[in-house]
C-alpha atoms as a PDB file:
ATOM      1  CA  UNK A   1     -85.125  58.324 -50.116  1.00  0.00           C
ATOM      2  CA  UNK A   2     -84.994  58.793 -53.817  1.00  0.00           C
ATOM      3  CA  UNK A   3     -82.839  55.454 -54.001  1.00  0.00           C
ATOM      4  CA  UNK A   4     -85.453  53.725 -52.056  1.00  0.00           C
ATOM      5  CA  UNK A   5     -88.130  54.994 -54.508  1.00  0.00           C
ATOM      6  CA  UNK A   6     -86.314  53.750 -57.799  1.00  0.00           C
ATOM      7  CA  UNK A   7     -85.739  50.693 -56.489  1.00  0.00           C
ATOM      8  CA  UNK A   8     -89.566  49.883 -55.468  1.00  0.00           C
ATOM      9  CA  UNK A   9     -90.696  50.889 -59.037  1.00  0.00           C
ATOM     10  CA  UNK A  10     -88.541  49.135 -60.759  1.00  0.00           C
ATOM     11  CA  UNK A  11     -89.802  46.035 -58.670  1.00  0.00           C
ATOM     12  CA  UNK A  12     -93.431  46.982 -59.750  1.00  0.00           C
ATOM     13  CA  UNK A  13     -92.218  46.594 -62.984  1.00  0.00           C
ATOM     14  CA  UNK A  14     -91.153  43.447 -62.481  1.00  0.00           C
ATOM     15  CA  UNK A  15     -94.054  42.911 -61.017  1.00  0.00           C
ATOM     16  CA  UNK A  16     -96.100  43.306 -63.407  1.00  0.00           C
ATOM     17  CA  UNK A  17     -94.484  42.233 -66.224  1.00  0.00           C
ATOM     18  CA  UNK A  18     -94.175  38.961 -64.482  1.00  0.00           C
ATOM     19  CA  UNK A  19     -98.269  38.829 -63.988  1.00  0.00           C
ATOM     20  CA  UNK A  20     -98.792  39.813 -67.390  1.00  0.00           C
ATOM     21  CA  UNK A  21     -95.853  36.728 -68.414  1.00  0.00           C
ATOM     22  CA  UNK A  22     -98.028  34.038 -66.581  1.00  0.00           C
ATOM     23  CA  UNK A  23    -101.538  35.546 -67.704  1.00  0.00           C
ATOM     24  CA  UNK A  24    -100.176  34.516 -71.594  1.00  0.00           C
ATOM     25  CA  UNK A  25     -98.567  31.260 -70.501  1.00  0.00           C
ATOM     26  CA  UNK A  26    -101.781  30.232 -68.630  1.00  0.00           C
ATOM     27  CA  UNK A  27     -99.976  30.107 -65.108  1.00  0.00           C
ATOM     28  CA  UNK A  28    -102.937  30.639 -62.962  1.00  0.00           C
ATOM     29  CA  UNK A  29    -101.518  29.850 -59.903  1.00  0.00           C
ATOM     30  CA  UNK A  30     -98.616  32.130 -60.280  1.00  0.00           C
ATOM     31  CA  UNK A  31    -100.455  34.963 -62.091  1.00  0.00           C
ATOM     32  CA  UNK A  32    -102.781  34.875 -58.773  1.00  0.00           C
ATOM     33  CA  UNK A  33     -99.798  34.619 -56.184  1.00  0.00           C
ATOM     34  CA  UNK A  34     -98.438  37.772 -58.121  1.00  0.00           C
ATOM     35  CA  UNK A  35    -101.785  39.733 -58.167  1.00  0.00           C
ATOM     36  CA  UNK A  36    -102.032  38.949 -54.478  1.00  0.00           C
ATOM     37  CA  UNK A  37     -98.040  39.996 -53.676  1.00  0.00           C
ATOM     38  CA  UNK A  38     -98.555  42.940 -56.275  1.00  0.00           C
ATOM     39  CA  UNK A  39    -102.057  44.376 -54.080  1.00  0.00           C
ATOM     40  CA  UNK A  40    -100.095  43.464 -50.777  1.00  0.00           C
ATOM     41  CA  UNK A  41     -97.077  45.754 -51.885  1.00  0.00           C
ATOM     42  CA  UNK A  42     -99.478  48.981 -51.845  1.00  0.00           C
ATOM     43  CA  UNK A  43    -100.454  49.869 -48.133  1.00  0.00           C
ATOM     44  CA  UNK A  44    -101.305  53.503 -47.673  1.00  0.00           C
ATOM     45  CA  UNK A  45    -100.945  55.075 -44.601  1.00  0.00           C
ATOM     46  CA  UNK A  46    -103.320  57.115 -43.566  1.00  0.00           C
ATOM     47  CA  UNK A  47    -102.894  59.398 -39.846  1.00  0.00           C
ATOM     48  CA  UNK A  48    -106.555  61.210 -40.054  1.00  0.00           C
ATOM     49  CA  UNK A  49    -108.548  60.999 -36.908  1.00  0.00           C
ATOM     50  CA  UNK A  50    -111.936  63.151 -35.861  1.00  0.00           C
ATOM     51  CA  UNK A  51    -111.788  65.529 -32.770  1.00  0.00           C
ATOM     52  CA  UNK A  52    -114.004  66.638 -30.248  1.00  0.00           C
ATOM     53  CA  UNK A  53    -116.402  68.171 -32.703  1.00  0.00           C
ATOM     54  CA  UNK A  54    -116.019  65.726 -35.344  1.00  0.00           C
ATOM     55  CA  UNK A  55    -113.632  67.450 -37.596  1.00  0.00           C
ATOM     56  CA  UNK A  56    -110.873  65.618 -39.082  1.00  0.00           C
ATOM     57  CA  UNK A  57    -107.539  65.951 -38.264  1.00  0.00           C
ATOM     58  CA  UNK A  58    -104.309  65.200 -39.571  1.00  0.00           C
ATOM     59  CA  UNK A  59    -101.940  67.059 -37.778  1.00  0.00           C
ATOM     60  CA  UNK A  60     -99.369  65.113 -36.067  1.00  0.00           C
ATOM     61  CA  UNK A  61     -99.486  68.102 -33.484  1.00  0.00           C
ATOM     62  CA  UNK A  62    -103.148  67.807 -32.906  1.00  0.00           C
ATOM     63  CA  UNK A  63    -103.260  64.140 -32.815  1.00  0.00           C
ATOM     64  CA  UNK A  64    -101.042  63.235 -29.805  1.00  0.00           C
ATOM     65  CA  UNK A  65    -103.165  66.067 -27.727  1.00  0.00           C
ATOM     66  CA  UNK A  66    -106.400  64.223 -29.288  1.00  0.00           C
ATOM     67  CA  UNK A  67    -105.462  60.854 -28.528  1.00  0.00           C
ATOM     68  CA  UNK A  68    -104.137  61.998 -24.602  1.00  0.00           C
ATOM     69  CA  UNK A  69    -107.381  63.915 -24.491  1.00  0.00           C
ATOM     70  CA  UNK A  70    -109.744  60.632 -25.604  1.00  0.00           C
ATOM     71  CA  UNK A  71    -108.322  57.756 -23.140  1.00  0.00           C
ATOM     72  CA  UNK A  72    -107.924  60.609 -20.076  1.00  0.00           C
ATOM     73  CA  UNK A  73    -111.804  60.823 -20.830  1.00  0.00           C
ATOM     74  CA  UNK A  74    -112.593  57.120 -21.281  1.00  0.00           C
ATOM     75  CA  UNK A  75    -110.446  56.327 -18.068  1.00  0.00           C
ATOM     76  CA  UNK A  76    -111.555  58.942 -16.074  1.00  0.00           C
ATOM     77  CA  UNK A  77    -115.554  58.475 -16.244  1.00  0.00           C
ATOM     78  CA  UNK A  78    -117.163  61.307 -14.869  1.00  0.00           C
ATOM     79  CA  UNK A  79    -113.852  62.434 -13.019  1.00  0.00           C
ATOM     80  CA  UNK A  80    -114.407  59.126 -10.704  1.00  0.00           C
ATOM     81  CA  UNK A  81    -111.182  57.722  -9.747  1.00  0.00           C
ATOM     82  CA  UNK A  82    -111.155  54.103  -8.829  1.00  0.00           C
ATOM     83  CA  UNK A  83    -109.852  52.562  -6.360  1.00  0.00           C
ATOM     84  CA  UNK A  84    -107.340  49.904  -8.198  1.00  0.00           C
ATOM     85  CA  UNK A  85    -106.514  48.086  -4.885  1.00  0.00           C
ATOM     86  CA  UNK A  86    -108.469  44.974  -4.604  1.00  0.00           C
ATOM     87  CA  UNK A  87    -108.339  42.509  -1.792  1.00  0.00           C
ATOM     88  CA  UNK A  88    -107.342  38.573  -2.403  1.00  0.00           C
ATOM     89  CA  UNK A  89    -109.274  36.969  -0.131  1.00  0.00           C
ATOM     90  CA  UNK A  90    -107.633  32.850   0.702  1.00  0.00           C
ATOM     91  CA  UNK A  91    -109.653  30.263   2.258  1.00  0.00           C
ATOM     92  CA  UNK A  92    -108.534  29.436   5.223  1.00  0.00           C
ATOM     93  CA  UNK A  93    -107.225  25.953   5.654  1.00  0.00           C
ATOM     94  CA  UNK A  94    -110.886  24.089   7.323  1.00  0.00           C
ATOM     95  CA  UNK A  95    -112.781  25.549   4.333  1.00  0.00           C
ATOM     96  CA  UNK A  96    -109.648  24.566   2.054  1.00  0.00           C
ATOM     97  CA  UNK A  97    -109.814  20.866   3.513  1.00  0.00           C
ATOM     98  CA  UNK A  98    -113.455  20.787   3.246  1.00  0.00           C
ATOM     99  CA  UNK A  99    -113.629  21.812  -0.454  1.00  0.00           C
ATOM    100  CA  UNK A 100    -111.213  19.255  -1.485  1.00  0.00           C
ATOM    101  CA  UNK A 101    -112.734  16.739   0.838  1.00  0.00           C
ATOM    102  CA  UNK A 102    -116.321  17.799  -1.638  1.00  0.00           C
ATOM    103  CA  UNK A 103    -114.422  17.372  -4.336  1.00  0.00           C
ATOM    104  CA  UNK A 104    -112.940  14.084  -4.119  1.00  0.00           C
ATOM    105  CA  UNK A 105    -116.071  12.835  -2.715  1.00  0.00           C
END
């Protein structure tokens, strides 16, 4: 991990000594192509969610719970289960004809 961490500021470095390289040599396209790879590089990661009462969390251990919790409630409206089969009903082959015939007509 510590390898990983070396090597990531030492590209930041880079980094910005290559943005402040093309800000004195007038390279505007490159100086903005590094400012934009330079913001892109920093992406925090934040795991904070609210619970029931509108606390924050950020417990891994309370967010899986939360999260299970949240969707069993939005699935399960009012403890209504639904019926998920569903009936295909095919036209039979006079109203078939017929429709075509109406179509191509």
């Amino acid at each position: 991990m510590q390898l990983v961490d070396i090597s990531r500021k030492k590209e930041r470095i880079s980094a910005s000594y290559n943005i402040e390289a093309n800000s004195k040599n007038k390279n505007i396209r490159e100086l903005h192509m590094d400012i934009g790879d330079f913001k892109k590089d920093y992406q925090p990661i934040t795991n904070i969610i609210k619970d029931g009462k509108g606390d924050l969390v950020a417990d891994s251990n309370s967010i899986l719970p939360r999260w299970r919790n949240h969707f069993s409630q939005l699935l399960n409206v009012l403890g209504v289960k639904v019926d998920r089969r569903t009936e295909i009903h095919t036209p039979g082959p006079p109203s078939v004809l017929r429709s075509t015939w109406i179509l191509k007509s």
